[in-house]
PDB file of N, CA and C in Angstrom:
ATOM      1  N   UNK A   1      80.870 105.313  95.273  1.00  0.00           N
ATOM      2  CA  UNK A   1      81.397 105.260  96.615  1.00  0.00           C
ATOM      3  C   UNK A   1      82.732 105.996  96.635  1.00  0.00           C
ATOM      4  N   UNK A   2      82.702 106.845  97.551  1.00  0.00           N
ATOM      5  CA  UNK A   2      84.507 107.782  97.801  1.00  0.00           C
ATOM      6  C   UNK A   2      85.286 106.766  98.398  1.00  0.00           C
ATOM      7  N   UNK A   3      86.634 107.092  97.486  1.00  0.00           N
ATOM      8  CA  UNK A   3      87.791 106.796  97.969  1.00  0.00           C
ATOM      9  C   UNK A   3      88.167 106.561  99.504  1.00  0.00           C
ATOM     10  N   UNK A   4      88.540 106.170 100.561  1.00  0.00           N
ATOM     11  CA  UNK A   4      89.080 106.118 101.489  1.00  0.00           C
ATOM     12  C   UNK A   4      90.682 105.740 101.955  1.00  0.00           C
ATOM     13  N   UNK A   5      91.388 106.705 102.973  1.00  0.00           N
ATOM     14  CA  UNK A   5      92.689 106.094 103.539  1.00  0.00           C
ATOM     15  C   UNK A   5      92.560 105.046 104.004  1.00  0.00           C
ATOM     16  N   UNK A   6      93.307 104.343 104.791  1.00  0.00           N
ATOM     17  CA  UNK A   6      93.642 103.049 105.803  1.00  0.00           C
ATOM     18  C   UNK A   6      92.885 103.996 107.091  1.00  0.00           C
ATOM     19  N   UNK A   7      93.426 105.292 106.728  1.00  0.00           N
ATOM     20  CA  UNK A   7      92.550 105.672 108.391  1.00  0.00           C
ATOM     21  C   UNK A   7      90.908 106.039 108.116  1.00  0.00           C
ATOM     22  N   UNK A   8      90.432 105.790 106.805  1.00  0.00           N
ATOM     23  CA  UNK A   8      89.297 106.184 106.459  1.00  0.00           C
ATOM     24  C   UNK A   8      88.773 107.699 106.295  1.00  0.00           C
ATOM     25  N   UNK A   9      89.650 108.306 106.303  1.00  0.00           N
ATOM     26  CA  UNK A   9      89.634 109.489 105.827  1.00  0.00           C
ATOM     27  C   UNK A   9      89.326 109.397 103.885  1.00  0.00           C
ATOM     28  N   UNK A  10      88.400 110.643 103.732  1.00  0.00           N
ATOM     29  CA  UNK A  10      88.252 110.434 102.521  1.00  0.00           C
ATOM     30  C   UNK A  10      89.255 110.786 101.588  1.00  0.00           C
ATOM     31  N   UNK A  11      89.581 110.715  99.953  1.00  0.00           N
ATOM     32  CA  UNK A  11      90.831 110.870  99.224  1.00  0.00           C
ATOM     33  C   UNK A  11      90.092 111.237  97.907  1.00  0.00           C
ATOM     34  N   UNK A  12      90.179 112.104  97.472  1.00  0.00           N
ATOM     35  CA  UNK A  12      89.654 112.557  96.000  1.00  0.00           C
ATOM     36  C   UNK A  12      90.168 111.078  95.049  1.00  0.00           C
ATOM     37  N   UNK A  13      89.655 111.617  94.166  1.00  0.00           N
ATOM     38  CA  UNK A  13      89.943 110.345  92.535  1.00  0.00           C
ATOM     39  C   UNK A  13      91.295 110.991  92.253  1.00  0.00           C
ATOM     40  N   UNK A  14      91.136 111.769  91.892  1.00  0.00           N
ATOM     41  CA  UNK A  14      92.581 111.957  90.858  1.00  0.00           C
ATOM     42  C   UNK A  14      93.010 113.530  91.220  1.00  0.00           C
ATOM     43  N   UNK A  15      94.266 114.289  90.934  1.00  0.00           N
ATOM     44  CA  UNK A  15      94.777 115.691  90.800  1.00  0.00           C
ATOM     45  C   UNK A  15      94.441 115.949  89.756  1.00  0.00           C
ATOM     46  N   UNK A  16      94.390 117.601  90.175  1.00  0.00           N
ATOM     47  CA  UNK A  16      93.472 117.926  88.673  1.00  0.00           C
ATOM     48  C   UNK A  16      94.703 118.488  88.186  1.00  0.00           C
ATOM     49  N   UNK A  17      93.511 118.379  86.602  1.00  0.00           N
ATOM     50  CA  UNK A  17      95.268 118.295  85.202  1.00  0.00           C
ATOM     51  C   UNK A  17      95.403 119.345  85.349  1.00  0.00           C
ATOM     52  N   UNK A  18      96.561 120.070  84.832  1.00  0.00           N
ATOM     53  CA  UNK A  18      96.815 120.929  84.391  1.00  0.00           C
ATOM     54  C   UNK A  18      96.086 122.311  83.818  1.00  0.00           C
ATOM     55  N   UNK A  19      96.269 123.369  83.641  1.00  0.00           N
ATOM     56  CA  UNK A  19      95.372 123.685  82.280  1.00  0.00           C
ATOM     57  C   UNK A  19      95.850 123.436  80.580  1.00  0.00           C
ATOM     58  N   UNK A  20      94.674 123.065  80.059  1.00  0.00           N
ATOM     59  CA  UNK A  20      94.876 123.233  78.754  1.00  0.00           C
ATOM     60  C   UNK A  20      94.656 124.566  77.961  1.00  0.00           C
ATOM     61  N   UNK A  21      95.535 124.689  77.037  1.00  0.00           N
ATOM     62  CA  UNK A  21      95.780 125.843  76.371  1.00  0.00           C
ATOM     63  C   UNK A  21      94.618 125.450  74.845  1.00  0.00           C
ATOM     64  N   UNK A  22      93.492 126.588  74.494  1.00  0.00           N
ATOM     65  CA  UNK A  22      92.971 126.394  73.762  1.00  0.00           C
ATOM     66  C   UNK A  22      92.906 127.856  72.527  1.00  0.00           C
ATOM     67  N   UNK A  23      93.312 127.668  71.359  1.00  0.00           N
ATOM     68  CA  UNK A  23      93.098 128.398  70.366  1.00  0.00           C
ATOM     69  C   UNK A  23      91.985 129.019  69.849  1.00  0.00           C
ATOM     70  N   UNK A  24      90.827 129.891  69.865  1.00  0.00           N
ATOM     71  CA  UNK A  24      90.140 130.678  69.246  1.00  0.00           C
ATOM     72  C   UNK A  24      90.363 131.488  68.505  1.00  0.00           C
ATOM     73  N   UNK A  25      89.645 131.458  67.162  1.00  0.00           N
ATOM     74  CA  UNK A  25      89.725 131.931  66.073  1.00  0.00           C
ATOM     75  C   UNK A  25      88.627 132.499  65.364  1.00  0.00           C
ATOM     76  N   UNK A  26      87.992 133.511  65.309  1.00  0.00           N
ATOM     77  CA  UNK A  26      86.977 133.803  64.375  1.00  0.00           C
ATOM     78  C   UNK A  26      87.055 135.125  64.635  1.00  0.00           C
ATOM     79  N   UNK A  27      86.704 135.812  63.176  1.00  0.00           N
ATOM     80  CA  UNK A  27      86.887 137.301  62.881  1.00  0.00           C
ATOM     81  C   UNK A  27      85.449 137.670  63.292  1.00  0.00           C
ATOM     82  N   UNK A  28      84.739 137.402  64.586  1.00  0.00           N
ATOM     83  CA  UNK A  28      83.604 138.398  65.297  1.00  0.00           C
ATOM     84  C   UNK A  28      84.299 138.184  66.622  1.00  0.00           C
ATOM     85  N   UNK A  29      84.241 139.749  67.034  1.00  0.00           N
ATOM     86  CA  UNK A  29      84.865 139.781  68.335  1.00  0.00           C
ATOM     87  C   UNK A  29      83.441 139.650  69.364  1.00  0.00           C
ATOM     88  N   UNK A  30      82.721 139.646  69.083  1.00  0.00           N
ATOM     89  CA  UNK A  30      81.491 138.982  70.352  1.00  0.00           C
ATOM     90  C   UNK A  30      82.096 137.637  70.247  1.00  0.00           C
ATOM     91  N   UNK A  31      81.845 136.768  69.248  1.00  0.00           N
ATOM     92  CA  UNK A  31      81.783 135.417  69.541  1.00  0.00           C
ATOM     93  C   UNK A  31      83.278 134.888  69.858  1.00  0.00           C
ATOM     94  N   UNK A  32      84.076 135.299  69.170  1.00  0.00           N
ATOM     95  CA  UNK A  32      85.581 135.153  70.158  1.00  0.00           C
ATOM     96  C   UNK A  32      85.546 135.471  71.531  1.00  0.00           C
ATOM     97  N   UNK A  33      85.370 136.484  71.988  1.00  0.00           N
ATOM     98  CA  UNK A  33      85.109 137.302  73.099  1.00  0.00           C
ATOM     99  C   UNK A  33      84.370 136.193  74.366  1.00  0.00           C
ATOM    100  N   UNK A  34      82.906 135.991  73.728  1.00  0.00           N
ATOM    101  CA  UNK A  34      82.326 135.346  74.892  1.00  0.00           C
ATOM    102  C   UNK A  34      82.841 133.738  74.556  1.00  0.00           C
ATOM    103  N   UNK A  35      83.434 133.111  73.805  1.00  0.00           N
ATOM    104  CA  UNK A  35      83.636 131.937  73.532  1.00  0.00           C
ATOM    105  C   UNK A  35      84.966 131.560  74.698  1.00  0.00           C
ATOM    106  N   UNK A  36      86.207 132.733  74.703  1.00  0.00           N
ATOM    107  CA  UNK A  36      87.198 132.473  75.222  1.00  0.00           C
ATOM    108  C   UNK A  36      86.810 132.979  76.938  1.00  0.00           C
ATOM    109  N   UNK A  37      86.094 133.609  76.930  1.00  0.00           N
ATOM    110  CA  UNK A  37      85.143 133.386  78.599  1.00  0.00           C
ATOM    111  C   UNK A  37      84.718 132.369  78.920  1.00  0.00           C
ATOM    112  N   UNK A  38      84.052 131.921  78.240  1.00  0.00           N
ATOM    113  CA  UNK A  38      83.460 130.304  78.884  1.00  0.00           C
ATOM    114  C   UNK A  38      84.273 129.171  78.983  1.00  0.00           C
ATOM    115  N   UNK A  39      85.196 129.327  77.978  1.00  0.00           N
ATOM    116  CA  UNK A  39      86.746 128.721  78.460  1.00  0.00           C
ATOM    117  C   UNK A  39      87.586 128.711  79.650  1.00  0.00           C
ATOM    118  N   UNK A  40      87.602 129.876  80.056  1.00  0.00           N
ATOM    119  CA  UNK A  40      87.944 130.441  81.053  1.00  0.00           C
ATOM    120  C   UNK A  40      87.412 129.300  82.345  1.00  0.00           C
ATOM    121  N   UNK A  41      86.149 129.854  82.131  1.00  0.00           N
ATOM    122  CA  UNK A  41      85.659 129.486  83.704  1.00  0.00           C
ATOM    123  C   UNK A  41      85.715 127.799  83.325  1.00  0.00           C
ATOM    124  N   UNK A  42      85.447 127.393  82.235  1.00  0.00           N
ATOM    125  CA  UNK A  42      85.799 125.862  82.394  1.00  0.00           C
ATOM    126  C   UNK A  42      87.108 125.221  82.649  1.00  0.00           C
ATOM    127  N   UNK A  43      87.468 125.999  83.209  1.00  0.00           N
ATOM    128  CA  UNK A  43      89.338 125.888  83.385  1.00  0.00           C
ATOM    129  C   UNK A  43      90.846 125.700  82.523  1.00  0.00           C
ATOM    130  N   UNK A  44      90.227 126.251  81.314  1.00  0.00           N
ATOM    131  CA  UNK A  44      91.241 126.326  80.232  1.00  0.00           C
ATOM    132  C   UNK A  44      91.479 127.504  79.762  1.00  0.00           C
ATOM    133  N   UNK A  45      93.055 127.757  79.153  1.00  0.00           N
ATOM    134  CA  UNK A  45      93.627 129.169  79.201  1.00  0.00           C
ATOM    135  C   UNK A  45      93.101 129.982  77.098  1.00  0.00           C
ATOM    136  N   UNK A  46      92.351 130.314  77.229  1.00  0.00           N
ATOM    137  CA  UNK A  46      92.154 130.604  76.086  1.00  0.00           C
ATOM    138  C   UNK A  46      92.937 131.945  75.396  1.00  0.00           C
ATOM    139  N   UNK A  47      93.136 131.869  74.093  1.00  0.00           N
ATOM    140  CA  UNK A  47      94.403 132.324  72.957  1.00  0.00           C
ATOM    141  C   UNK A  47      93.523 132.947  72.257  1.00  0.00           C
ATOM    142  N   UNK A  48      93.047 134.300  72.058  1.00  0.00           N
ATOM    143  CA  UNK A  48      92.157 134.745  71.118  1.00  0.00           C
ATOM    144  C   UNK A  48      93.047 135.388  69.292  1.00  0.00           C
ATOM    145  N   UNK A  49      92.926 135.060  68.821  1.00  0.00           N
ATOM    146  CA  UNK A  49      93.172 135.858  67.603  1.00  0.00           C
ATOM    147  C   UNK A  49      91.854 135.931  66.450  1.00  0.00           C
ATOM    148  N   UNK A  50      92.157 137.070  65.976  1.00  0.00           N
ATOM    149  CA  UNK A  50      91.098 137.796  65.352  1.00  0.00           C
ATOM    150  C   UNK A  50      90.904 137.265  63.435  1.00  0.00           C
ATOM    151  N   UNK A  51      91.754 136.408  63.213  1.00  0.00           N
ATOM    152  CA  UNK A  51      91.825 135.634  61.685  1.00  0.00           C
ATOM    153  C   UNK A  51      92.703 134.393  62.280  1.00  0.00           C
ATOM    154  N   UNK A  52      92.758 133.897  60.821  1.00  0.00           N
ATOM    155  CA  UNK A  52      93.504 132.724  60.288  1.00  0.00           C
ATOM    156  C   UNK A  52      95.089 133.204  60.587  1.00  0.00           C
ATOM    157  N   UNK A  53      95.238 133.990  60.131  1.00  0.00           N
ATOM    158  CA  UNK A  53      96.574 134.435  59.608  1.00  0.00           C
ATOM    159  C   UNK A  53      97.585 134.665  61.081  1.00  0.00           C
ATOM    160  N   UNK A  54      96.772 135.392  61.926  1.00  0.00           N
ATOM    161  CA  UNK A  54      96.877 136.113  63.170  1.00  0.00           C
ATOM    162  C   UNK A  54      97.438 134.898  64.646  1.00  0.00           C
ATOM    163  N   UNK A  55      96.223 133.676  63.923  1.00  0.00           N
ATOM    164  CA  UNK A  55      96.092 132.522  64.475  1.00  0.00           C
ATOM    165  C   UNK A  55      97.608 131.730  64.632  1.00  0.00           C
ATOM    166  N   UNK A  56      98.163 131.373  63.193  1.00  0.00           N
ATOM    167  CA  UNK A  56      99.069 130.729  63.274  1.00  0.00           C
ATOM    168  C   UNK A  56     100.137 131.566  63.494  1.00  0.00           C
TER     169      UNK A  56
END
């Protein structure tokens, strides 16, 4: 059942968070590549680096 005001107007659940910042790491640039896309559209800011080393 949705939320309602006193005037019964409807009211979402909650504000949406923030974005989260997510790290990708792997030396194939397809799978980095399409990994930090699907990030994307799931609403998180994705960080690509191409190794370990690169990473930290």
């Amino acid at each position: 059942m949705p939320l309602t005001s006193p005037s019964g107007a409807p009211q979402s659940r909650a504000a949406p968070a923030p974005p989260h910042t997510v790290l990708v790491v792997d030396d194939e640039l397809l799978a980095r590549i399409s990994l930090a896309a699907r990030l994307t559209r799931l609403g998180y800011w994705g960080l690509e680096a191409g190794d370990g080393r690169v990473g930290v």
